[in-house]
Protein backbone atom coordinates (compact mmCIF):
# COMPACT_ATOMS: atom_id res chain seq x y z
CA UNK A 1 34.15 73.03 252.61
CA UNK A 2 33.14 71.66 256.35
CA UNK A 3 34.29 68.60 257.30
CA UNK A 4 32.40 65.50 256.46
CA UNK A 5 33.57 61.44 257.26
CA UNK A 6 32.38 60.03 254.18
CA UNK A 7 29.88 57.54 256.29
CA UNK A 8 28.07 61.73 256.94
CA UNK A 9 28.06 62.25 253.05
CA UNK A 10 26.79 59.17 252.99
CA UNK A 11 23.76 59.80 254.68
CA UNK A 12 22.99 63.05 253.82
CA UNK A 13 22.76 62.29 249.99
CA UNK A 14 21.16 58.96 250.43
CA UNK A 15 23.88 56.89 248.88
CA UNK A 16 25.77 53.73 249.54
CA UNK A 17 29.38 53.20 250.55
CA UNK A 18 31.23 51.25 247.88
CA UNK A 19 35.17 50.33 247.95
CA UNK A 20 35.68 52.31 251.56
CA UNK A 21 37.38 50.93 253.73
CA UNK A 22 37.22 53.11 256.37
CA UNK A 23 33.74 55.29 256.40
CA UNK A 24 35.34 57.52 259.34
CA UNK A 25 37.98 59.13 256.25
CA UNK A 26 37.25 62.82 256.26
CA UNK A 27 36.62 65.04 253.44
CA UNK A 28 38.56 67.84 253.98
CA UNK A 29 39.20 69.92 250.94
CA UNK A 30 36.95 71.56 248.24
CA UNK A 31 34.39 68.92 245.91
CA UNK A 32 35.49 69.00 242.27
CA UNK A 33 33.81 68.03 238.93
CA UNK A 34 37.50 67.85 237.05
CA UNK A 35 39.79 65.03 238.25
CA UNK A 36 43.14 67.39 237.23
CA UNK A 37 41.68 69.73 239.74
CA UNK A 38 41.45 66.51 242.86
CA UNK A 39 43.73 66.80 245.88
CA UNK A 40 44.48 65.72 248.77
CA UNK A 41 40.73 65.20 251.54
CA UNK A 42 38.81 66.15 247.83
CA UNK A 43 35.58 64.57 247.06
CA UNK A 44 35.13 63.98 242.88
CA UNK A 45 31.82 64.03 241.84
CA UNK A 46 31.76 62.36 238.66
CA UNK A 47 29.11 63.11 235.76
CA UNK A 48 28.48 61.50 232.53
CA UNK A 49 28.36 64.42 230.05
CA UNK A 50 27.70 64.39 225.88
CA UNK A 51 31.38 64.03 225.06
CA UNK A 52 33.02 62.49 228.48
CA UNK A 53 32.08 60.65 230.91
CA UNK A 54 33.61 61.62 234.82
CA UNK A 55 33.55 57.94 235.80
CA UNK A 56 35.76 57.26 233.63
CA UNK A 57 38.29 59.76 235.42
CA UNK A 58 37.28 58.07 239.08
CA UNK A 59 40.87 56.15 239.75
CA UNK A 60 43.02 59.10 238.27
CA UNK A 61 41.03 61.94 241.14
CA UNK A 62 41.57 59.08 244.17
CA UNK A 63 45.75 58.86 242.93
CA UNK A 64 45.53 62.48 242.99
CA UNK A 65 44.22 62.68 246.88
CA UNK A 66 40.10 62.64 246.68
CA UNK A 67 38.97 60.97 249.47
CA UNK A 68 36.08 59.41 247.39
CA UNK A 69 33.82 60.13 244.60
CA UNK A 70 30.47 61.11 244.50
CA UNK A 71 29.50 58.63 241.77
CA UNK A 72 26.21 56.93 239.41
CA UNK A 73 27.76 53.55 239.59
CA UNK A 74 30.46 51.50 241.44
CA UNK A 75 33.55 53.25 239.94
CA UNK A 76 36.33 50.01 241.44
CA UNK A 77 37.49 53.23 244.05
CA UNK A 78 36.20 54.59 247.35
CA UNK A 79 32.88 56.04 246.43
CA UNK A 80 29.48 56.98 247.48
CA UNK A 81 26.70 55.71 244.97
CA UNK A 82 23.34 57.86 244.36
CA UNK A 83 20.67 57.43 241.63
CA UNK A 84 21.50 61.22 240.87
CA UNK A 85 24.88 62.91 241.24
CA UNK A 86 23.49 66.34 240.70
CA UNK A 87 20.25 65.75 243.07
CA UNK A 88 22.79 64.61 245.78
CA UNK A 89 25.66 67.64 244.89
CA UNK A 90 22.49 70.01 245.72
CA UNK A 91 21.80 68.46 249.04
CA UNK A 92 25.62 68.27 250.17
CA UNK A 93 25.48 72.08 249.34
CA UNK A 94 22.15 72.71 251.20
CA UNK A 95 23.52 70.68 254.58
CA UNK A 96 26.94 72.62 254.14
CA UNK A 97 25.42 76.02 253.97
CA UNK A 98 23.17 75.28 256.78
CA UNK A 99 26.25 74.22 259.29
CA UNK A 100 28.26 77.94 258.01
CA UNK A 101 25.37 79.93 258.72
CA UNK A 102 27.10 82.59 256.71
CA UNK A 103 24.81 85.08 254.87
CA UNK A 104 23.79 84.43 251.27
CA UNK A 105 23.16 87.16 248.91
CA UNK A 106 21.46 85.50 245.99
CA UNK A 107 21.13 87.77 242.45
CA UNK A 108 18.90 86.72 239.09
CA UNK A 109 18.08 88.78 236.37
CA UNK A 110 17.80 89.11 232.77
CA UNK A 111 21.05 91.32 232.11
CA UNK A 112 23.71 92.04 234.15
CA UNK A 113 24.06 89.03 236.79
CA UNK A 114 27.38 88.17 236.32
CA UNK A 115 28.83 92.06 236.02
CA UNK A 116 26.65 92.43 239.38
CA UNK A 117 28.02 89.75 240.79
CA UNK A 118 31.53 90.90 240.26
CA UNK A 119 30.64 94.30 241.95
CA UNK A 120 28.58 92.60 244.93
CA UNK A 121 31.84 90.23 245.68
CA UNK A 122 34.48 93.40 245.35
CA UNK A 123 32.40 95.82 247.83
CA UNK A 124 32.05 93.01 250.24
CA UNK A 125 35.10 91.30 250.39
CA UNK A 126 36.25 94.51 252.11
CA UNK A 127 33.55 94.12 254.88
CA UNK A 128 34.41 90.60 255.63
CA UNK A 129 35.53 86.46 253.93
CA UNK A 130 33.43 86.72 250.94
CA UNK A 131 32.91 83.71 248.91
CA UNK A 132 31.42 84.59 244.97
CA UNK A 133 30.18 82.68 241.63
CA UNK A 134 33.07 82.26 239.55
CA UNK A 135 31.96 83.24 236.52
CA UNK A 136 28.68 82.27 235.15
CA UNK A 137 28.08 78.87 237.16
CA UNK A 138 24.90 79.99 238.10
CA UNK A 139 23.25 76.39 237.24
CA UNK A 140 22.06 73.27 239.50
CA UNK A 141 26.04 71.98 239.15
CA UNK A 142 27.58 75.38 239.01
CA UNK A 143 25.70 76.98 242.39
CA UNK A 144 26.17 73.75 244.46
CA UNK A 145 30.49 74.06 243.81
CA UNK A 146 30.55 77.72 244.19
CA UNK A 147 28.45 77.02 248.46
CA UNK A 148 30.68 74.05 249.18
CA UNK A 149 33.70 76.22 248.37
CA UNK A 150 33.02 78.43 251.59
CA UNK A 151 34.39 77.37 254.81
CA UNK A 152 34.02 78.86 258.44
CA UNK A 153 35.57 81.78 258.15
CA UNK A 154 33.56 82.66 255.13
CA UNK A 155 31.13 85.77 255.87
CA UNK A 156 29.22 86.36 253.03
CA UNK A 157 27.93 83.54 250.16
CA UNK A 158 26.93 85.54 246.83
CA UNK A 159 25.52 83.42 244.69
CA UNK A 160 24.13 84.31 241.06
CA UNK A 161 21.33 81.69 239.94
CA UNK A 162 19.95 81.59 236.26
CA UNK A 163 16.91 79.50 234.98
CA UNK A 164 16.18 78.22 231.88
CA UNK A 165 12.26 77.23 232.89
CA UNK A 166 9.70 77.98 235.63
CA UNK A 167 10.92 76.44 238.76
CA UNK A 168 15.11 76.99 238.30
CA UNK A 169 14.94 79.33 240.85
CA UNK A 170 13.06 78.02 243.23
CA UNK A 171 15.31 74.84 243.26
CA UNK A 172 18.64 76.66 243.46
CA UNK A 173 17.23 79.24 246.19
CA UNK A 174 15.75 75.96 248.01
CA UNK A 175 19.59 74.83 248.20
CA UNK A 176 21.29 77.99 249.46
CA UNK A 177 18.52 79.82 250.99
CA UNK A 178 19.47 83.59 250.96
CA UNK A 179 18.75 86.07 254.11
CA UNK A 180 19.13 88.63 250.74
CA UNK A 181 17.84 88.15 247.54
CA UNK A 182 18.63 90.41 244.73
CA UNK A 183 16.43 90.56 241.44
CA UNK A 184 18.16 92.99 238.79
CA UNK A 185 15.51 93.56 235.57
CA UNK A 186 13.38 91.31 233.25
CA UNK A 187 14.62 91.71 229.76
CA UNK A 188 14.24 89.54 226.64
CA UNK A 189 17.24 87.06 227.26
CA UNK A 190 15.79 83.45 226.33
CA UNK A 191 12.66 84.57 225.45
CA UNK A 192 12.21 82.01 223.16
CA UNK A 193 12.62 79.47 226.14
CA UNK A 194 9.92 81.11 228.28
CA UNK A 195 7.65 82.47 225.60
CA UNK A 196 6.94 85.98 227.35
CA UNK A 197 8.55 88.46 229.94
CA UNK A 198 5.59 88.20 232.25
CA UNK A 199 6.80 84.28 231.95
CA UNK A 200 10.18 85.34 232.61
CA UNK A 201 9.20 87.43 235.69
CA UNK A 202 7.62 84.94 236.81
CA UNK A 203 10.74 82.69 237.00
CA UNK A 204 12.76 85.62 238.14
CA UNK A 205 10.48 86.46 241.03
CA UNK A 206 11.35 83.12 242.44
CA UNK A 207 13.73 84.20 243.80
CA UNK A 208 11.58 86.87 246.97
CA UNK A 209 9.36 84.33 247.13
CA UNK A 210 11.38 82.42 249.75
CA UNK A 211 13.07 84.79 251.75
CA UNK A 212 12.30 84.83 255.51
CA UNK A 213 11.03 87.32 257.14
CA UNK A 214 13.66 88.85 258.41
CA UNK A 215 15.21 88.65 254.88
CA UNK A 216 15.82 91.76 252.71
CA UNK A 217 14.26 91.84 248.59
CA UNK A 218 16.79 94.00 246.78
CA UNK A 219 14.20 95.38 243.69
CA UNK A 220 14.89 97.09 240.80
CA UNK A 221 12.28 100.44 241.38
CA UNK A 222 13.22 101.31 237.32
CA UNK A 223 11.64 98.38 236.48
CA UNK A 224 7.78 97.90 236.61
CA UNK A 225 7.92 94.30 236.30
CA UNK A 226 10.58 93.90 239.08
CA UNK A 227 9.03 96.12 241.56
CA UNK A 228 5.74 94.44 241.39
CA UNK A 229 7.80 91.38 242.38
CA UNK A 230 7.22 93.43 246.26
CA UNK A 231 3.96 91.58 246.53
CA UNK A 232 5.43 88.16 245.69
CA UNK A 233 7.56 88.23 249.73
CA UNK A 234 7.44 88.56 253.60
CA UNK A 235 10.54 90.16 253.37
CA UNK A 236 11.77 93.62 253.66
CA UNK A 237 11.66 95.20 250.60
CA UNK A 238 14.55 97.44 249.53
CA UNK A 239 14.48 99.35 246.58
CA UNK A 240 17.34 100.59 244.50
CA UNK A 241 17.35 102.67 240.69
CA UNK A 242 17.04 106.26 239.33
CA UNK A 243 13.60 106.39 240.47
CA UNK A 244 12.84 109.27 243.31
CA UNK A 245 11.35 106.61 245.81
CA UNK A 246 14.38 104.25 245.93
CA UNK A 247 15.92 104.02 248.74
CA UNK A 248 19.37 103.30 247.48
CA UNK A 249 19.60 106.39 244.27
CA UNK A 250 21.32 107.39 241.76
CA UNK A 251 21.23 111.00 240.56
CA UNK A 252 22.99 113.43 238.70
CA UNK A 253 23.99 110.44 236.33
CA UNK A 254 26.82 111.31 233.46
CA UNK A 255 29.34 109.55 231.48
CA UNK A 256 33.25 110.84 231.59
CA UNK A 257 35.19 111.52 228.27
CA UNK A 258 36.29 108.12 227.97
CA UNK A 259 32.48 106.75 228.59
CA UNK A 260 32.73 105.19 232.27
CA UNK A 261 30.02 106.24 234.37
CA UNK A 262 29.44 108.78 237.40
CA UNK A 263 27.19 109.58 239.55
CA UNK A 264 26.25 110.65 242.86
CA UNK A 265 24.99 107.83 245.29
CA UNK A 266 22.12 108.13 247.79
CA UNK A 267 21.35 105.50 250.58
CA UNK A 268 19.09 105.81 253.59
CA UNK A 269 22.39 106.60 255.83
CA UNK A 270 23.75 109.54 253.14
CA UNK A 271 25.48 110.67 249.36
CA UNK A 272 28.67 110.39 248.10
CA UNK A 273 30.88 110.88 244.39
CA UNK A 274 30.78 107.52 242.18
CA UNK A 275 33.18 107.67 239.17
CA UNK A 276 33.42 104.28 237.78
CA UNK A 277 36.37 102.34 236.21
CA UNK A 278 34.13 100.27 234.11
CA UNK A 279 32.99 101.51 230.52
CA UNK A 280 29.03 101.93 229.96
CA UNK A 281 25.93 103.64 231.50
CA UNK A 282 24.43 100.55 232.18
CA UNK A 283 27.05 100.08 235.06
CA UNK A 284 24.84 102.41 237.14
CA UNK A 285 22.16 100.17 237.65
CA UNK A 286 24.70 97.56 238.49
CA UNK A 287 26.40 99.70 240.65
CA UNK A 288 23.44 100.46 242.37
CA UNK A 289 22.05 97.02 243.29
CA UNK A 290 25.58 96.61 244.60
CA UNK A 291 25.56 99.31 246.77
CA UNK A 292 22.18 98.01 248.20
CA UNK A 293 23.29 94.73 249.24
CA UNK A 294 25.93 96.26 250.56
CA UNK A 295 24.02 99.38 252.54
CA UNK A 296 21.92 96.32 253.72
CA UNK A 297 25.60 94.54 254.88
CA UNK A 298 25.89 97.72 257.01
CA UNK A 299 28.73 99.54 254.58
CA UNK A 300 28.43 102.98 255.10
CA UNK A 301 27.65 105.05 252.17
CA UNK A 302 31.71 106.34 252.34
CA UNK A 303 32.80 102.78 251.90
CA UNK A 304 30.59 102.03 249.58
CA UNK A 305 31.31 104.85 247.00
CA UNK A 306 34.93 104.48 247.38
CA UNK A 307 34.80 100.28 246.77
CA UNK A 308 32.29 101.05 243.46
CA UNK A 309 35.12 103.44 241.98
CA UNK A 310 37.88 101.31 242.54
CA UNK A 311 35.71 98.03 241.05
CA UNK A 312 36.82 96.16 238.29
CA UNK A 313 35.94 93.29 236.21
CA UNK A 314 36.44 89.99 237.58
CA UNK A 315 35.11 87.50 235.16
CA UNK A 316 36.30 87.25 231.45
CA UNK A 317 34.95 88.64 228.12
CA UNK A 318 33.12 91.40 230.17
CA UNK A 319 33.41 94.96 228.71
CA UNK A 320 37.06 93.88 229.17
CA UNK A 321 39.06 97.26 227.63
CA UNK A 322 42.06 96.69 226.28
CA UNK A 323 44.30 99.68 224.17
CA UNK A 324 46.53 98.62 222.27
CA UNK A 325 50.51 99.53 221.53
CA UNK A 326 49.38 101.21 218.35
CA UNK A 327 46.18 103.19 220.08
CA UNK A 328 43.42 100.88 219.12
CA UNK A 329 41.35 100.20 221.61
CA UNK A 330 39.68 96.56 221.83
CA UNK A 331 36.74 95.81 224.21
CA UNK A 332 35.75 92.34 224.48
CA UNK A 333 31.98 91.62 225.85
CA UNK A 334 31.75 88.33 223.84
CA UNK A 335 30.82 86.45 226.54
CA UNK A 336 26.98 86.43 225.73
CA UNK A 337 24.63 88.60 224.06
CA UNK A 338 20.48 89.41 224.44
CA UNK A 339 18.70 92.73 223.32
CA UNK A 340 19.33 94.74 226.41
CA UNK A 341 22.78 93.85 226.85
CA UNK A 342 23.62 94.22 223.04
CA UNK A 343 21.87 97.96 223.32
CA UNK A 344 23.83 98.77 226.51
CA UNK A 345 27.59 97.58 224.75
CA UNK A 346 26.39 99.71 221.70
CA UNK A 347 25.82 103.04 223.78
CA UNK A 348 29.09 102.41 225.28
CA UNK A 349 30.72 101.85 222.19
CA UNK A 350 29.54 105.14 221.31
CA UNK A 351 30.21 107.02 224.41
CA UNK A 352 34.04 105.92 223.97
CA UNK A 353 34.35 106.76 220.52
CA UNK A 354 32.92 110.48 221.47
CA UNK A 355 36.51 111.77 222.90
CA UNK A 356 38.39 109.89 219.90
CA UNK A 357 36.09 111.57 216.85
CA UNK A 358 38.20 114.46 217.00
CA UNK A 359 41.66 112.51 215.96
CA UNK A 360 39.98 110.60 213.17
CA UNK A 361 39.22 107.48 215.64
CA UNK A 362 36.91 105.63 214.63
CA UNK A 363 33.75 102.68 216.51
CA UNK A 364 33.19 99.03 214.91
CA UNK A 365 30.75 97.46 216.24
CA UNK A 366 31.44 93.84 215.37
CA UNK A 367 28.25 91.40 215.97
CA UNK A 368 27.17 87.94 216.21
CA UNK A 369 23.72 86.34 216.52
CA UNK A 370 21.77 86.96 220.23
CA UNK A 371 20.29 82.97 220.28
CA UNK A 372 17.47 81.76 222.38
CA UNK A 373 15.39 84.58 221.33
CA UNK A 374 12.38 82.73 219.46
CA UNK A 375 9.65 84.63 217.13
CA UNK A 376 11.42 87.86 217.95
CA UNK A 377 14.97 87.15 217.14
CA UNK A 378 14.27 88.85 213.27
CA UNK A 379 12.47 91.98 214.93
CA UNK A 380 15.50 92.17 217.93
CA UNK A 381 18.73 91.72 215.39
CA UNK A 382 16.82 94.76 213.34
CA UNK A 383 16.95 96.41 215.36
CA UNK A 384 20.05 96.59 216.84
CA UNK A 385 21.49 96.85 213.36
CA UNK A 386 19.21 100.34 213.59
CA UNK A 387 20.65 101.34 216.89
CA UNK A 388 24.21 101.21 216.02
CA UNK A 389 23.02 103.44 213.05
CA UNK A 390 21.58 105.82 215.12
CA UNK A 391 24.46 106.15 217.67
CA UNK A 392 26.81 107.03 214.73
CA UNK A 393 28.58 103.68 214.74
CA UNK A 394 31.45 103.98 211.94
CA UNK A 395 31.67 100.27 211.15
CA UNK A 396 29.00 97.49 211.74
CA UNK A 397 30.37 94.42 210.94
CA UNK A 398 27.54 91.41 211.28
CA UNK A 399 29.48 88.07 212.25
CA UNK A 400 27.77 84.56 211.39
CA UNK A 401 24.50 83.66 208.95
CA UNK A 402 20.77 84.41 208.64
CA UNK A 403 20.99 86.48 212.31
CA UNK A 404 23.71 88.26 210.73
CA UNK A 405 22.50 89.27 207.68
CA UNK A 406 19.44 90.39 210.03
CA UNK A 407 21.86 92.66 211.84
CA UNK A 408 23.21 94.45 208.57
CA UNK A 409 19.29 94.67 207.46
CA UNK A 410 18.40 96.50 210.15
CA UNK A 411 21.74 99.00 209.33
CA UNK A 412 20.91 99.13 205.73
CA UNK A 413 17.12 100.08 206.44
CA UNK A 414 18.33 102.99 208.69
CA UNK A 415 20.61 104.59 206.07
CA UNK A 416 23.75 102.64 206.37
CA UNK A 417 24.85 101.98 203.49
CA UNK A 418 28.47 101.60 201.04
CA UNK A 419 31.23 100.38 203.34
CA UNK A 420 29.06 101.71 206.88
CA UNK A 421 28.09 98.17 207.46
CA UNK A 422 29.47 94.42 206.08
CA UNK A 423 28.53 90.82 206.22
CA UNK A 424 31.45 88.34 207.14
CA UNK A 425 30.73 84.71 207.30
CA UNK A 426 33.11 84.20 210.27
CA UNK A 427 35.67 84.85 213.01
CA UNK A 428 38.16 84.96 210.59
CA UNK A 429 37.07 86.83 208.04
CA UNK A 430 36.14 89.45 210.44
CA UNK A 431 39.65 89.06 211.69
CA UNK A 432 40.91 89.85 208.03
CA UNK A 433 39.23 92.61 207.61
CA UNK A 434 39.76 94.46 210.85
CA UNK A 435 43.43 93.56 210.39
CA UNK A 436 43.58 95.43 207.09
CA UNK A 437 41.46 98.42 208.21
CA UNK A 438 42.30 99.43 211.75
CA UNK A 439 43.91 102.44 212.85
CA UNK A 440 45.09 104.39 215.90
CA UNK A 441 42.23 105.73 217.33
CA UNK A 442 39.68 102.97 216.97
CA UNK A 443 37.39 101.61 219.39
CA UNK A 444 36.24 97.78 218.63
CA UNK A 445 33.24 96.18 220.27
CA UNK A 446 32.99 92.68 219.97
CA UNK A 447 29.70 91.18 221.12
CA UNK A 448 27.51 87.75 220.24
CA UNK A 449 25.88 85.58 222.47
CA UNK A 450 28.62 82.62 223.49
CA UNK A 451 27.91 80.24 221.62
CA UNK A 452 28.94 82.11 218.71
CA UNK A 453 33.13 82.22 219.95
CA UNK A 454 33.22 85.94 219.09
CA UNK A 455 35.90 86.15 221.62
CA UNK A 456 38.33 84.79 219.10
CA UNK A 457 38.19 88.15 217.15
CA UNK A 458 39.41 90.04 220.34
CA UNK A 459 41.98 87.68 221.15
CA UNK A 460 43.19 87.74 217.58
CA UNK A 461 43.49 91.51 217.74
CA UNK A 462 45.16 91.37 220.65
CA UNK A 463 47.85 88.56 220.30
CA UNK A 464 51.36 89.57 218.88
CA UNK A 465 50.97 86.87 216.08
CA UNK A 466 51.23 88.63 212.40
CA UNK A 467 49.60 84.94 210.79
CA UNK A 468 46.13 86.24 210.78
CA UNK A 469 44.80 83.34 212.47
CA UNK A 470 41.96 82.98 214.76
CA UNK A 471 43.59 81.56 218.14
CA UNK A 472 41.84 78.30 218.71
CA UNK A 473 39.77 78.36 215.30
């Protein structure tokens, strides 16, 4: 982070100095929302959540080294008091972004930030400082932490913002204004928040809206609703996709044996070999938005190729591939879960299991519910339970309750029937019965949206422990 007294903090969030003694004490290090994470020249912004309250944590941050906290109420420490500790987190980030000037890359979509993000942050870093999202904090909290983590040297700011409503965007883009702003697709992810996917373009397209004009719009030219979002800025527009008019391309698109992506990439400067390390088709798109931003950046189309096939997954419970000592393979992408992402693991689940068909391996595609999905959530678990029939998925194994039982419907409709597909009520008896059935050769997909914990199945699998316990159940 810059360096702020806390008298400047102060002022630029509106608050009021309580228990400082000296308003000229610098902040110095990074701003922190977990007191066992406070050091020394740290500022703790405290926030009352469901199940703790920050506040409460105020004395233990300051013993650790904060310089103050960033606080709703006097807290008996050094602190800066503001009617809202998010409101005023936002503005610290917007002044501290302003005095960098480094350039922000900002991404949204549907499917695929986070995976994008990872990509975006890996080509760049080798072009310059890059500061990235950890994760998925892509919220009003989440964005704020990731810009104040940047400091002078820092080159390039790539930032992924979500929105749960009309107007998410806007706000997060209004704090960290991007130079490039990067919209990926509009799928059905919380369509039962926003009602429709014109509603959910609309909230996407936020994100052009404010770019200046000598600002770049990073489309998606596969997808209609994205590429209309061309009318919605001032900026340069710069299209990326399979489609013949986009001016960052992908042709000649195949899958290896083992089902990771190549193809050959096109930008305005030239073509070169992609073979990826990550597993699925829908990497491609990814890959290409990346390549975009970074064409944009000034990466020539050499470096660019070369940084996409060495990529890997940064963030956890991604498509994360893991083989086993005894040849079964494991691939965790429990991390969330809509239609299009759901469809996309599936395909890869099946491109993997292609090369292993001919030594008896075998695919299990073990699902959870996708939430937030509204009136269509019966019509969207059918029919994935219908896709992994129709990509010759050995096992289905539907995790959870009614969304679930939806999932094996949609199997059981398409002809999957006997021991094809199963109902388990949890984590752990999906655990138990993996345990009992695996065997060298298999590929397991494990995929729910988060709030489901899927990811304990995969870690179970993994772990050395013969208990056949959930970790963390």
């Amino acid at each position: 982070m810059i360096t702020l007294s806390l008298a400047e903090i102060a002022e630029i969030v509106g608050g009021q100095p309580h228990d400082i003694p000296d308003p000229a004490v610098t902040v110095t290090g990074p701003v922190v929302i977990d007191s066992r994470e406070a050091g020394p020249g740290s500022l703790f912004a405290a926030f009352a959540g469901e199940h703790v309250d920050g506040h409460d944590y105020a004395q233990r941050a300051v013993e650790a080294g904060a310089a103050a906290v960033l606080a709703a109420r006097p807290v008996g420490v050094p602190a800066i008091v503001v009617d809202d500790v998010v409101g005023a987190l936002g503005a610290l980030a917007r002044t501290a972004v302003e005095r960098l000037g480094t350039t922000v890359v900002a991404l949204t979509g549907s499917a695929g930030k986070t995976s994008t993000k990872d990509l975006i942050a890996q080509l760049l870093q080798r072009h310059g400082p890059t500061v990235w999202t950890p994760g998925s904090l892509n919220n009003e909290i989440g964005l704020p932490l990731t810009a104040l983590s940047a400091t002078s040297e820092t080159q390039h700011l790539v930032l992924e913002m979500g929105a749960r409503g009309i107007g998410h965007i806007r706000y997060l883009a209004e704090l960290t204004p991007p130079r490039i702003g990067l919209v990926l697709n509009v799928g059905s992810a919380h369509l039962g928040e926003f009602g429709s996917r014109e509603a959910i373009a609309q909230a996407k397209g936020e994100m052009v809206e404010g770019l200046p004009e000598d600002g770049c719009a990073v489309l998606n030219a596969d997808d209609p609703l994205v590429r209309a979002m061309a009318s919605r800025t001032k900026a340069r527009v710069l299209l990326f996709g399979e489609a013949p008019d986009a001016d960052v391309r992908g042709e000649k698109v195949r899958m290896t044996l083992d089902g990771r992506p190549a193809f050959e990439l096109h930008t305005p400067t030239g073509c070169s070999d992609v073979t990826m390390r990550l597993y699925g088709e829908h990497h491609v798109s990814n890959a290409l938005a990346a390549a975009a931003v970074a064409h944009e950046l000034g990466m020539s189309v050499t470096e660019i190729a070369e940084a996409l096939s060495e990529a890997g997954t940064l963030s956890r419970w991604r498509m994360e591939v893991t083989e086993r000592p005894d040849g079964v393979t494991v691939v965790n992408d429990a991390y969330n879960a809509n239609p299009e992402s759901m469809r996309a693991a599936l395909r890869a689940l099946a491109a993997m299991g292609q090369a292993r068909r001919a030594d008896g391996g075998r695919t299990w595609a073990v699902l959870g519910q996708m939430a937030e999905l509204g009136d269509a959530s019966l019509a969207e678990h059918d029919a994935v339970g219908r896709l992994a029939v129709r990509l010759n998925v050995s096992k289905l194994v539907a995790v959870g309750g009614r969304e679930a039982s939806w999932l094996q419907l949609g199997a059981y409709n398409e002809g999957s029937w006997g021991e094809e597909s199963v109902h388990v009520s949890d984590a752990q008896a999906a655990v138990d019965l993996l345990r009992s059935e695996l065997r060298p050769g298999d590929v397991v997909l494990v995929k729910a949206s988060r709030s489901v914990g899927l990811e304990k199945v995969a870690q179970a699998l993994l772990e050395n422990s013969t208990e056949g316990e959930v970790a963390g159940r």
